[in-house]
N, C-alpha and C. Protein backbone atom coordinates (compact mmCIF):
# COMPACT_ATOMS: atom_id res chain seq x y z
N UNK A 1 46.05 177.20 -55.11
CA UNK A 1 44.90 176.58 -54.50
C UNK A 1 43.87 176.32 -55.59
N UNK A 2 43.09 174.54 -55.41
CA UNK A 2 42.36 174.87 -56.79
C UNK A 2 40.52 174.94 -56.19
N UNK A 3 40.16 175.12 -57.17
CA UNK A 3 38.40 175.55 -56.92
C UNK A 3 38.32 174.89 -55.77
N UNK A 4 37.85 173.49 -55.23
CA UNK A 4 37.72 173.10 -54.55
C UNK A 4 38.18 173.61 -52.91
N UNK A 5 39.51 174.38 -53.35
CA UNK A 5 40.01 174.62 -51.70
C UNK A 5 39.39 175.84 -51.72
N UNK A 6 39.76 177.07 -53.00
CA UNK A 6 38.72 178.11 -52.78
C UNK A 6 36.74 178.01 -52.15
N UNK A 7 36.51 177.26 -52.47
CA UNK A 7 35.03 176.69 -52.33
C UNK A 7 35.08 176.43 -50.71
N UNK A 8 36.04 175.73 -50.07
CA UNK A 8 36.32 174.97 -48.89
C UNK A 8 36.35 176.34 -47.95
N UNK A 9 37.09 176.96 -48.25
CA UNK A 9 37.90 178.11 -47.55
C UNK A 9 36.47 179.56 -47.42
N UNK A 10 36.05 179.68 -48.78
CA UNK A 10 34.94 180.19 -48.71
C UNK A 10 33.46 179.51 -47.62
N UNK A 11 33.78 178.14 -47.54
CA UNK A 11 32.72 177.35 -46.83
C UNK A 11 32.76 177.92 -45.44
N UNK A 12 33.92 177.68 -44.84
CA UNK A 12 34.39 177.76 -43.42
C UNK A 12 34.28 179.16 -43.21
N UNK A 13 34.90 179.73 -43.77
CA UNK A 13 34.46 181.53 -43.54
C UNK A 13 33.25 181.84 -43.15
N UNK A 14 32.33 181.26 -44.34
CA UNK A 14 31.13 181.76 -43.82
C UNK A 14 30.51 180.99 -42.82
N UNK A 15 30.78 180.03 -42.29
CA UNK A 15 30.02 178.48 -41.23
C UNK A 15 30.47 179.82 -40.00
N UNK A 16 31.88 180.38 -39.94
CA UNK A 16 33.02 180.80 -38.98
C UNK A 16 31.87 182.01 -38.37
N UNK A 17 31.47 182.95 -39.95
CA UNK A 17 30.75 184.08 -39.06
C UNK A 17 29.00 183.49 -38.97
N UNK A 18 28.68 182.52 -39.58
CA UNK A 18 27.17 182.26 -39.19
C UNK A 18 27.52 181.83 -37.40
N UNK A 19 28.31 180.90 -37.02
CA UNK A 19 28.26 180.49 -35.87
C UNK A 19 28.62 181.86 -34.98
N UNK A 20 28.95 182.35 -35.47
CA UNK A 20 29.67 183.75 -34.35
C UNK A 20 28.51 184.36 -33.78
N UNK A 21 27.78 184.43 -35.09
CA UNK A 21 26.45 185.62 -34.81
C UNK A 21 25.41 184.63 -33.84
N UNK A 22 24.56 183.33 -34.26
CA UNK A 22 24.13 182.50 -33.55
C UNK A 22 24.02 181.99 -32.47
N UNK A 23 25.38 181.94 -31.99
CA UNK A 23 25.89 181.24 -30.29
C UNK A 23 25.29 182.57 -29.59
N UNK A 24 25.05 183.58 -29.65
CA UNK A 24 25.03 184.74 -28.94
C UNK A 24 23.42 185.33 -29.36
N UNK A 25 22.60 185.58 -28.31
CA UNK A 25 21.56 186.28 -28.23
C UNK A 25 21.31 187.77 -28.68
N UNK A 26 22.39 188.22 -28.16
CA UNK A 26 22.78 189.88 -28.30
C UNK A 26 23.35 190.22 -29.28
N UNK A 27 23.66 189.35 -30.02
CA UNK A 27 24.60 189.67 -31.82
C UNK A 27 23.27 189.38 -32.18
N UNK A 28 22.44 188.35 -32.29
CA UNK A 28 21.68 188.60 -33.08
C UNK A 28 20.17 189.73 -32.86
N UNK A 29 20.22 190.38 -31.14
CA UNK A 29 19.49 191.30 -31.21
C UNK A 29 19.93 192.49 -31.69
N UNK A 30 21.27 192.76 -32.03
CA UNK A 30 22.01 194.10 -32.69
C UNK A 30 21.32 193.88 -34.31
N UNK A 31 21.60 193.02 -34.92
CA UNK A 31 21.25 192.85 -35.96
C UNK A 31 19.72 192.53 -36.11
N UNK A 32 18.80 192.21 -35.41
CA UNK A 32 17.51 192.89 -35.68
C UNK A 32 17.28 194.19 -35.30
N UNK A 33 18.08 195.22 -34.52
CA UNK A 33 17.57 196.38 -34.33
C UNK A 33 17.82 197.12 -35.46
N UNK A 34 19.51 196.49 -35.77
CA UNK A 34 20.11 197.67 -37.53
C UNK A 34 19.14 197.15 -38.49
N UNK A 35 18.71 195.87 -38.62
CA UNK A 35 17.90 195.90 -39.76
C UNK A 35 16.82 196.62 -39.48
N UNK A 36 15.92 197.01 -38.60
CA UNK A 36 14.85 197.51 -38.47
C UNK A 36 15.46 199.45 -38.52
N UNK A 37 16.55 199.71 -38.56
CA UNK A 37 17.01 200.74 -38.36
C UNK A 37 17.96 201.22 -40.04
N UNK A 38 17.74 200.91 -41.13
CA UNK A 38 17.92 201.40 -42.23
C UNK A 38 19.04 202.21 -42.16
N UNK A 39 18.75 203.62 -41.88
CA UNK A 39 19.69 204.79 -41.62
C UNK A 39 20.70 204.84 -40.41
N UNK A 40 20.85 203.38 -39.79
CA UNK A 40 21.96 203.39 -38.78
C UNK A 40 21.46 203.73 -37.64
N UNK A 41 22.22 203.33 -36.32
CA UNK A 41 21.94 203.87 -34.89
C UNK A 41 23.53 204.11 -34.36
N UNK A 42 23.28 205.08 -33.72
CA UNK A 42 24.64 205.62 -33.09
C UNK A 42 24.83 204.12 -32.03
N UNK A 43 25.97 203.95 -31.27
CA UNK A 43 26.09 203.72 -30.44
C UNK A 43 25.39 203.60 -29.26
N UNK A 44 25.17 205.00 -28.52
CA UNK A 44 24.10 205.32 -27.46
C UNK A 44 22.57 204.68 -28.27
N UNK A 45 22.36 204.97 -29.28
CA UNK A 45 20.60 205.00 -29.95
C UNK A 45 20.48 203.51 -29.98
N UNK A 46 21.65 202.68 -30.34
CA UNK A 46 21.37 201.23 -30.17
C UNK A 46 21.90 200.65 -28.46
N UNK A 47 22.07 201.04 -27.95
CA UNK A 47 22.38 200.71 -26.27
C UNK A 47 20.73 200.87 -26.00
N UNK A 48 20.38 202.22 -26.00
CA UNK A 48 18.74 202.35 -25.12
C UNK A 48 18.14 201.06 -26.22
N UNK A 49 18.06 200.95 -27.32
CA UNK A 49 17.15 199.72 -27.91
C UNK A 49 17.43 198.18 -27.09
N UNK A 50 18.52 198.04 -26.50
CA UNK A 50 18.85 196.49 -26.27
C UNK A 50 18.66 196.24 -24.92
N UNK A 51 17.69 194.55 -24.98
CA UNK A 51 17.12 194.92 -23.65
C UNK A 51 18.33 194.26 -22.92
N UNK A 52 19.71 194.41 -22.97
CA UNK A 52 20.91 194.23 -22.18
C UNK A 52 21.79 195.05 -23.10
N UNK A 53 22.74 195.65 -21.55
CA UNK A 53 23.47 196.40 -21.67
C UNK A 53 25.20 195.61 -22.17
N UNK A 54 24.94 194.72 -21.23
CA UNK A 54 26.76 194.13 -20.99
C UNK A 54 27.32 193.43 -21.85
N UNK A 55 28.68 193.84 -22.31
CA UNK A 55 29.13 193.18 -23.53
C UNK A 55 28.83 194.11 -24.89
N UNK A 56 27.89 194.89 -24.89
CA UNK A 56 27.42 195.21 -26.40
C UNK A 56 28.56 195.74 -27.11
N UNK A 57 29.92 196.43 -26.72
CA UNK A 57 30.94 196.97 -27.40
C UNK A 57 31.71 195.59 -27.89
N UNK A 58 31.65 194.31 -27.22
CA UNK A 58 32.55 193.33 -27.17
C UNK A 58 31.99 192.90 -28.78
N UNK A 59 30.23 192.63 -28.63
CA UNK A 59 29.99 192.14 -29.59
C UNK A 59 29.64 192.77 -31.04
N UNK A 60 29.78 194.24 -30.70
CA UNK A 60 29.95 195.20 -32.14
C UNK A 60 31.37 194.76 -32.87
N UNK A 61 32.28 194.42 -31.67
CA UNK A 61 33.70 194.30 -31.99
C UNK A 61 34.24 193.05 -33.11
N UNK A 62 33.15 192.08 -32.61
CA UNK A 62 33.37 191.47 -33.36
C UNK A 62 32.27 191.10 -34.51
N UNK A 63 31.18 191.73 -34.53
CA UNK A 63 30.41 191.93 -35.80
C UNK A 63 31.18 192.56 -36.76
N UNK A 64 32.20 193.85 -35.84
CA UNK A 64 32.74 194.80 -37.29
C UNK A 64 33.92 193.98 -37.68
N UNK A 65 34.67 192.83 -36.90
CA UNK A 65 35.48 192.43 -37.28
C UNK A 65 35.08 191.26 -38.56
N UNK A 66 34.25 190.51 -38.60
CA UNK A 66 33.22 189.64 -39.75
C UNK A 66 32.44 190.25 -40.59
N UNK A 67 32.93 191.36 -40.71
CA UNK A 67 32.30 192.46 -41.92
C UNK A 67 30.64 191.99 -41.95
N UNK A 68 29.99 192.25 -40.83
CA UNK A 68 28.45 191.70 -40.66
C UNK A 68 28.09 193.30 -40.48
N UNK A 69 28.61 194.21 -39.26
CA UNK A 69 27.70 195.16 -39.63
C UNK A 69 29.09 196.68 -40.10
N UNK A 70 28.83 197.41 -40.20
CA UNK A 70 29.94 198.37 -40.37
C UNK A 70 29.44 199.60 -39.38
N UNK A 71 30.52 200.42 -39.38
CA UNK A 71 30.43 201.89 -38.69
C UNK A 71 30.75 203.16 -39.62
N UNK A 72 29.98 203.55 -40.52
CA UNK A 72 30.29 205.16 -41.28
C UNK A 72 29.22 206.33 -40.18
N UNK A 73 30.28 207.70 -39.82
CA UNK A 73 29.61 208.46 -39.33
C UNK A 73 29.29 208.35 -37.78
N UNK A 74 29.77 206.96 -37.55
CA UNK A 74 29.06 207.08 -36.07
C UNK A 74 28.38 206.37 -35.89
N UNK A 75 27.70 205.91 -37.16
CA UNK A 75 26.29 205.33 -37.36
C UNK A 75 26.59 203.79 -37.64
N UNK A 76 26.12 202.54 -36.95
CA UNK A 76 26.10 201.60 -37.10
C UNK A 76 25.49 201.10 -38.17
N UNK A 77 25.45 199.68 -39.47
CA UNK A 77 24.48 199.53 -39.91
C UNK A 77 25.23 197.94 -40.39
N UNK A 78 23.88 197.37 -40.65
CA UNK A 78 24.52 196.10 -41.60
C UNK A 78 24.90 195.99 -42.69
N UNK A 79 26.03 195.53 -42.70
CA UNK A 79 26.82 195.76 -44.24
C UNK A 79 26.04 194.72 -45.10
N UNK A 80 26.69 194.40 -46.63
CA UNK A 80 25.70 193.72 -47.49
C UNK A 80 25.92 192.50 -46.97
N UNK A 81 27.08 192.22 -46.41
CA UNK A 81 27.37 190.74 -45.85
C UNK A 81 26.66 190.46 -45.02
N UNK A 82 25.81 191.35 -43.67
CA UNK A 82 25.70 191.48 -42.83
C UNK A 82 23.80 191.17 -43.45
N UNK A 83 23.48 191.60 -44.56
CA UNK A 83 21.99 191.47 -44.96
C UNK A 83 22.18 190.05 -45.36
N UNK A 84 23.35 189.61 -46.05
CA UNK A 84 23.40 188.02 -46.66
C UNK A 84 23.12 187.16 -45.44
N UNK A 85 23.79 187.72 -44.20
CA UNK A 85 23.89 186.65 -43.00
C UNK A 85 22.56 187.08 -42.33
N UNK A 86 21.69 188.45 -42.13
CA UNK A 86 20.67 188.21 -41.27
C UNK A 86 19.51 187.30 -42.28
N UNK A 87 19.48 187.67 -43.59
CA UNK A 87 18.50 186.40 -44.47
C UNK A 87 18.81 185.08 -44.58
N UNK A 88 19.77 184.68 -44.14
CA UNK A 88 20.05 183.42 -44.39
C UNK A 88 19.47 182.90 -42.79
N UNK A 89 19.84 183.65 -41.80
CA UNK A 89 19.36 183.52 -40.44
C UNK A 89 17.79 183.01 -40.47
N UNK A 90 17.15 183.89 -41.15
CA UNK A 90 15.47 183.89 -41.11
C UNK A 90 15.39 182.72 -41.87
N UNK A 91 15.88 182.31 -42.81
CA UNK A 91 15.87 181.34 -43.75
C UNK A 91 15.79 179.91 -42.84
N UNK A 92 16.99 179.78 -42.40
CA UNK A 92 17.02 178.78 -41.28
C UNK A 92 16.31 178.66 -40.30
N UNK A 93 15.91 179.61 -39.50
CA UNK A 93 14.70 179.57 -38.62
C UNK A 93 13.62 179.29 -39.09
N UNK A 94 13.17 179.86 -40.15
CA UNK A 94 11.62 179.00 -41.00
C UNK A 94 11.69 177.97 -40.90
N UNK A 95 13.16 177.41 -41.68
CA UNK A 95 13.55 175.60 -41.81
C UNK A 95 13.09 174.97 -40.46
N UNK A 96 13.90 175.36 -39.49
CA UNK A 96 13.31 174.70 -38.24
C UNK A 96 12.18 174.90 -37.77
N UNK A 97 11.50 175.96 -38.00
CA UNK A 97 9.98 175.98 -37.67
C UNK A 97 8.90 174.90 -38.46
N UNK A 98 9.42 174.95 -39.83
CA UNK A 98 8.72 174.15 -40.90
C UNK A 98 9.25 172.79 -40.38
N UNK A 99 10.23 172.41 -40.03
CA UNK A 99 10.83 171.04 -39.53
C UNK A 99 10.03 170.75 -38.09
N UNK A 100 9.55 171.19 -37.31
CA UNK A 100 9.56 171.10 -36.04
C UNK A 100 10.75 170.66 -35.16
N UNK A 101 11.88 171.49 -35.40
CA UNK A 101 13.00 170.73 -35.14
C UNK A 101 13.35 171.09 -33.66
N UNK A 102 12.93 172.03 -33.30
CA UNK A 102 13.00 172.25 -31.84
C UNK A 102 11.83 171.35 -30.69
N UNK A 103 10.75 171.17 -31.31
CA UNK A 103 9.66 170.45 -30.60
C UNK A 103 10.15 169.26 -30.62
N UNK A 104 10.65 168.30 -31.13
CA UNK A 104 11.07 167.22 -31.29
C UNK A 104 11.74 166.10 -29.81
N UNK A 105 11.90 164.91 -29.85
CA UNK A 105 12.81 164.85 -28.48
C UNK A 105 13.56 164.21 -29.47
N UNK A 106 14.93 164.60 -28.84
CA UNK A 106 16.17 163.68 -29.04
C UNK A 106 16.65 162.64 -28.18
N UNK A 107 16.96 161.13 -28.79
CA UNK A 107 17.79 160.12 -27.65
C UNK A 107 19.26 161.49 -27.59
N UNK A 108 19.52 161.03 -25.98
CA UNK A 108 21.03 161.43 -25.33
C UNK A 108 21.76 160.71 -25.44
C-alpha cells in the first residue's frame, strides 16, 4: 500500500470514529464527564453523572471499541485518542459557532 492509501485509510478511520462519537448525544456526554473526571469514574460514578440512563453500556461498548475512552481498574477514562477526538470536537464546534453555521437557513 503506498502513502497515499496509508493517508486514505488513516482518513476514514478517523472520519469512522469522529462520526460515531457525534451522531449520539450520550457518547459525547460520557466524554465530557471523563474529561472533567481526570482520575476516571467507575461505571456506577458515571451512570449517577448522566442525565440518561439507557444505552450507556451500549455506548461505552463502543467508545472502548474506537480506542476513544479505555477501562484500567474499573475506572473509565479517555484514552490519548480519546483527548485527540474530544479537542478536535471543541475545535469544530468553535468553527461552527465562529461560522454561524447552525443559525443560517438552508434551500431543501
Amino acid at each position: 500500500m503506498g502513502e497515499t492509501g496509508k493517508v486514505r485509510k488513516t482518513f476514514i478511520g478517523k472520519y469512522h470514529i469522529f462520526s460515531d462519537v457525534i451522531v449520539s448525544p450520550s457518547r459525547l456526554e460520557i466524554l465530557n464527564k471523563l474529561f472533567d473526571s481526570p482520575d476516571g469514574l467507575s461505571y456506577n460514578e458515571l451512570l449517577n453523572k448522566m442525565s440518561e440512563e439507557a444505552g450507556i453500556q451500549n455506548h461505552l461498548g463502543v467508545l472502548l471499541k474506537d480506542n476513544i475512552i479505555e477501562n484500567k481498574d474499573g475506572k473509565y477514562s479517555l484514552s490519548k485518542n480519546g483527548l485527540v477526538v474530544y479537542y478536535a470536537l471543541g475545535k469544530a464546534a468553535m468553527k461552527v459557532k465562529e461560522e454561524g453555521l447552525l443559525s443560517r437557513s438552508y434551500p431543501r
